[in-house]
C-alpha atoms as a PDB file:
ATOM      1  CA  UNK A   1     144.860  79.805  94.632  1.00  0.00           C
ATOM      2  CA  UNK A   2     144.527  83.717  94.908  1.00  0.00           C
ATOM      3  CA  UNK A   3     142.946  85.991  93.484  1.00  0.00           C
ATOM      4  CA  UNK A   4     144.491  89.501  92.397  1.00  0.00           C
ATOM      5  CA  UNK A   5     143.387  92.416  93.618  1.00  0.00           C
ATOM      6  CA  UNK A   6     144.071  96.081  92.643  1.00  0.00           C
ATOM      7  CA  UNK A   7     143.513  98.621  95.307  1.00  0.00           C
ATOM      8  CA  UNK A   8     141.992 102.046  95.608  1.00  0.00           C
ATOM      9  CA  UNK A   9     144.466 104.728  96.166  1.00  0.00           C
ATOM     10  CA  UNK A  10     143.768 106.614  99.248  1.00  0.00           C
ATOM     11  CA  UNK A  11     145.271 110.088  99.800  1.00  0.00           C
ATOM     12  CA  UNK A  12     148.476 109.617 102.225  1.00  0.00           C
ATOM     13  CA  UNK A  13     149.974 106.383 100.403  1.00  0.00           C
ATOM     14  CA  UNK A  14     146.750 104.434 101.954  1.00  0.00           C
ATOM     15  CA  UNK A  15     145.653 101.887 100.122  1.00  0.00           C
ATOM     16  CA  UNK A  16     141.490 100.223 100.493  1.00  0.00           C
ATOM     17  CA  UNK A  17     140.516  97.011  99.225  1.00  0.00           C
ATOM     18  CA  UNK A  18     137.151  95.924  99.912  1.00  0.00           C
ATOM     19  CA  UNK A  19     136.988  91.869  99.228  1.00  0.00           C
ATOM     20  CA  UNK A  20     133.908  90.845  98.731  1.00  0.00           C
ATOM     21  CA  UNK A  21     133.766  87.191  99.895  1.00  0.00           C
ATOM     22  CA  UNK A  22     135.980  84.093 101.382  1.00  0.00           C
ATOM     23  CA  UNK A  23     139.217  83.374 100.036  1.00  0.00           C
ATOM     24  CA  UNK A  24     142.616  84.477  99.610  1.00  0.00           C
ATOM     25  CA  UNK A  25     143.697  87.534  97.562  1.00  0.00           C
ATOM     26  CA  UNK A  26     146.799  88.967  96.391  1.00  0.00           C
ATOM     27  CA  UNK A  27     147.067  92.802  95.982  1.00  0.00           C
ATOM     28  CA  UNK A  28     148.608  93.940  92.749  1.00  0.00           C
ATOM     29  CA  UNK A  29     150.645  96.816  93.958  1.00  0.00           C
ATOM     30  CA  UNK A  30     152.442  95.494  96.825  1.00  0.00           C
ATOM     31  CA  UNK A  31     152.366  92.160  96.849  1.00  0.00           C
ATOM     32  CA  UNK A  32     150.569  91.159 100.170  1.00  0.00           C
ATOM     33  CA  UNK A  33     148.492  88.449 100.668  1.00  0.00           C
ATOM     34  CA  UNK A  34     145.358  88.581 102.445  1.00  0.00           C
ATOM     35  CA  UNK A  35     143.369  85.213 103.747  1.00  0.00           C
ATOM     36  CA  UNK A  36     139.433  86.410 104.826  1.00  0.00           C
ATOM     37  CA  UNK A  37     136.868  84.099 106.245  1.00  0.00           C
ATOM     38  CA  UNK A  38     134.056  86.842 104.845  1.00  0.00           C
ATOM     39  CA  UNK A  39     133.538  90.408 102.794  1.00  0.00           C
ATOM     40  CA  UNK A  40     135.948  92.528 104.546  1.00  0.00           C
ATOM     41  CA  UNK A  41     137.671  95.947 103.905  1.00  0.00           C
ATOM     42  CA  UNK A  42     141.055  96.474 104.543  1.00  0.00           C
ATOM     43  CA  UNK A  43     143.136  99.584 104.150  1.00  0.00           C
ATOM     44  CA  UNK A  44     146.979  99.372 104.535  1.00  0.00           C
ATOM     45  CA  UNK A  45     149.843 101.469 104.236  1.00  0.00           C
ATOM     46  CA  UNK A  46     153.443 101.535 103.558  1.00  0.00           C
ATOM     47  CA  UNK A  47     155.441 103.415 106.636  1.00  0.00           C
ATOM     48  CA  UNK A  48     158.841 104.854 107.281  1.00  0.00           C
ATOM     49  CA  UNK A  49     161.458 102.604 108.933  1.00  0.00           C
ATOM     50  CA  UNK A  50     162.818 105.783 110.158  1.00  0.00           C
ATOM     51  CA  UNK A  51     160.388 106.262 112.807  1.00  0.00           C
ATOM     52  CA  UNK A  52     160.679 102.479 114.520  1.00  0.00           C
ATOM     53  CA  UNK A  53     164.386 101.785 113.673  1.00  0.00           C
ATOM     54  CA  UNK A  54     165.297 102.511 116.892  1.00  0.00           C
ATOM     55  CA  UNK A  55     163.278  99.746 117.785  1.00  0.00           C
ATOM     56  CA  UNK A  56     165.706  97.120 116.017  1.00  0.00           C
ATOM     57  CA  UNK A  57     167.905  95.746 118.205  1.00  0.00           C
ATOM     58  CA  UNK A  58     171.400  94.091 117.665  1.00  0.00           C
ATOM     59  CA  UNK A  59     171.509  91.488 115.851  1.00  0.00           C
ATOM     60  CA  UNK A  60     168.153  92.029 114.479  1.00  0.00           C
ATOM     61  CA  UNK A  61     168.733  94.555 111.142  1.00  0.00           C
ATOM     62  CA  UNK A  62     165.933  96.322 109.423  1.00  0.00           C
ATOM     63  CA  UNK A  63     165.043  93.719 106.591  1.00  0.00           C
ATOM     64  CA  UNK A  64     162.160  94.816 104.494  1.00  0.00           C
ATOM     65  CA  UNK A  65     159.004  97.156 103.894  1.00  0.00           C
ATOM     66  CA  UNK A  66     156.868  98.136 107.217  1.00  0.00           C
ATOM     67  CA  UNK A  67     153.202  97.884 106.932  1.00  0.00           C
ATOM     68  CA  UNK A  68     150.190  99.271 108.843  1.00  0.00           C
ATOM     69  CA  UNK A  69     147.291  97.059 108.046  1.00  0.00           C
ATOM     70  CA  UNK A  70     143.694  97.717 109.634  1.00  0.00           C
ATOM     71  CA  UNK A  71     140.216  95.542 109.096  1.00  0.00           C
ATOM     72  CA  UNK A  72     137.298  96.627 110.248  1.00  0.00           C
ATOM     73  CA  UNK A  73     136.205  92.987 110.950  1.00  0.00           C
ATOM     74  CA  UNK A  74     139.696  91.652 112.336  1.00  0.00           C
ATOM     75  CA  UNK A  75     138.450  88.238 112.995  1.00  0.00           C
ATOM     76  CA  UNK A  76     137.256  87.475 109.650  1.00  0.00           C
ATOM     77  CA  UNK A  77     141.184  88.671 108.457  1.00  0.00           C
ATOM     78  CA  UNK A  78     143.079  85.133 109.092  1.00  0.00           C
ATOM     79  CA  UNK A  79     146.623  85.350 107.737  1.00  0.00           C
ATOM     80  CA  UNK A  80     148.732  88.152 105.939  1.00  0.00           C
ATOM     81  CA  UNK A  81     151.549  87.365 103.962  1.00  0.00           C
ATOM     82  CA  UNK A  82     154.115  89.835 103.218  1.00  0.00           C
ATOM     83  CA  UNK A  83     156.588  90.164 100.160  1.00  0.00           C
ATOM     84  CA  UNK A  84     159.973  88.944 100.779  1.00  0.00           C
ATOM     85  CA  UNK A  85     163.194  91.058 100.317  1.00  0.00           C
ATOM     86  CA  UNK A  86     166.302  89.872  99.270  1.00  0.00           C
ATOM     87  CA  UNK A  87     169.539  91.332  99.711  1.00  0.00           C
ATOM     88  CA  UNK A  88     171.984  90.818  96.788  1.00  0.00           C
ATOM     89  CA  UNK A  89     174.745  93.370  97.868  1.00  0.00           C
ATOM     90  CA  UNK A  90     177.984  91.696  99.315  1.00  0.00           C
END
């Protein structure tokens, strides 16, 4: 069970969540899931494929969003789960 979240807007696209105890929460704007052992903050960001698609390598294709996640206590973040994608074009 998760618990949803809605973030602070940061300037930048940034976004902060600060979680105030153990358990796993969902944020309402972009769908990832965080798992924390403890009160954390996190801040996270979406980023440009752009920059990094040189990166991807045949047969690997760009597939979804790119994140930038930081916590200030990284041990007590667990697990992240990010949204899926889905391509329905042919």
């Amino acid at each position: 069970q998760r618990e949803q979240v809605t973030p602070r807007r940061l300037s930048g696209g940034q976004y902060l969540m600060k979680l105030n105890a153990e358990g796993t929460y969902q944020c309402s704007v972009t769908g990832l899931i965080f798992e924390v052992t403890e009160a954390v903050t996190i801040s996270y960001s979406l980023l440009s494929w752009s920059k990094y698609a040189g990166l991807v390598e045949p047969p690997w294709v760009v597939g979804g969003p790119l994140f930038d996640v930081h916590c200030r206590a990284a041990s007590a973040l667990t697990s992240i789960a990010f949204p899926h994608s889905l391509c329905l074009g042919g």
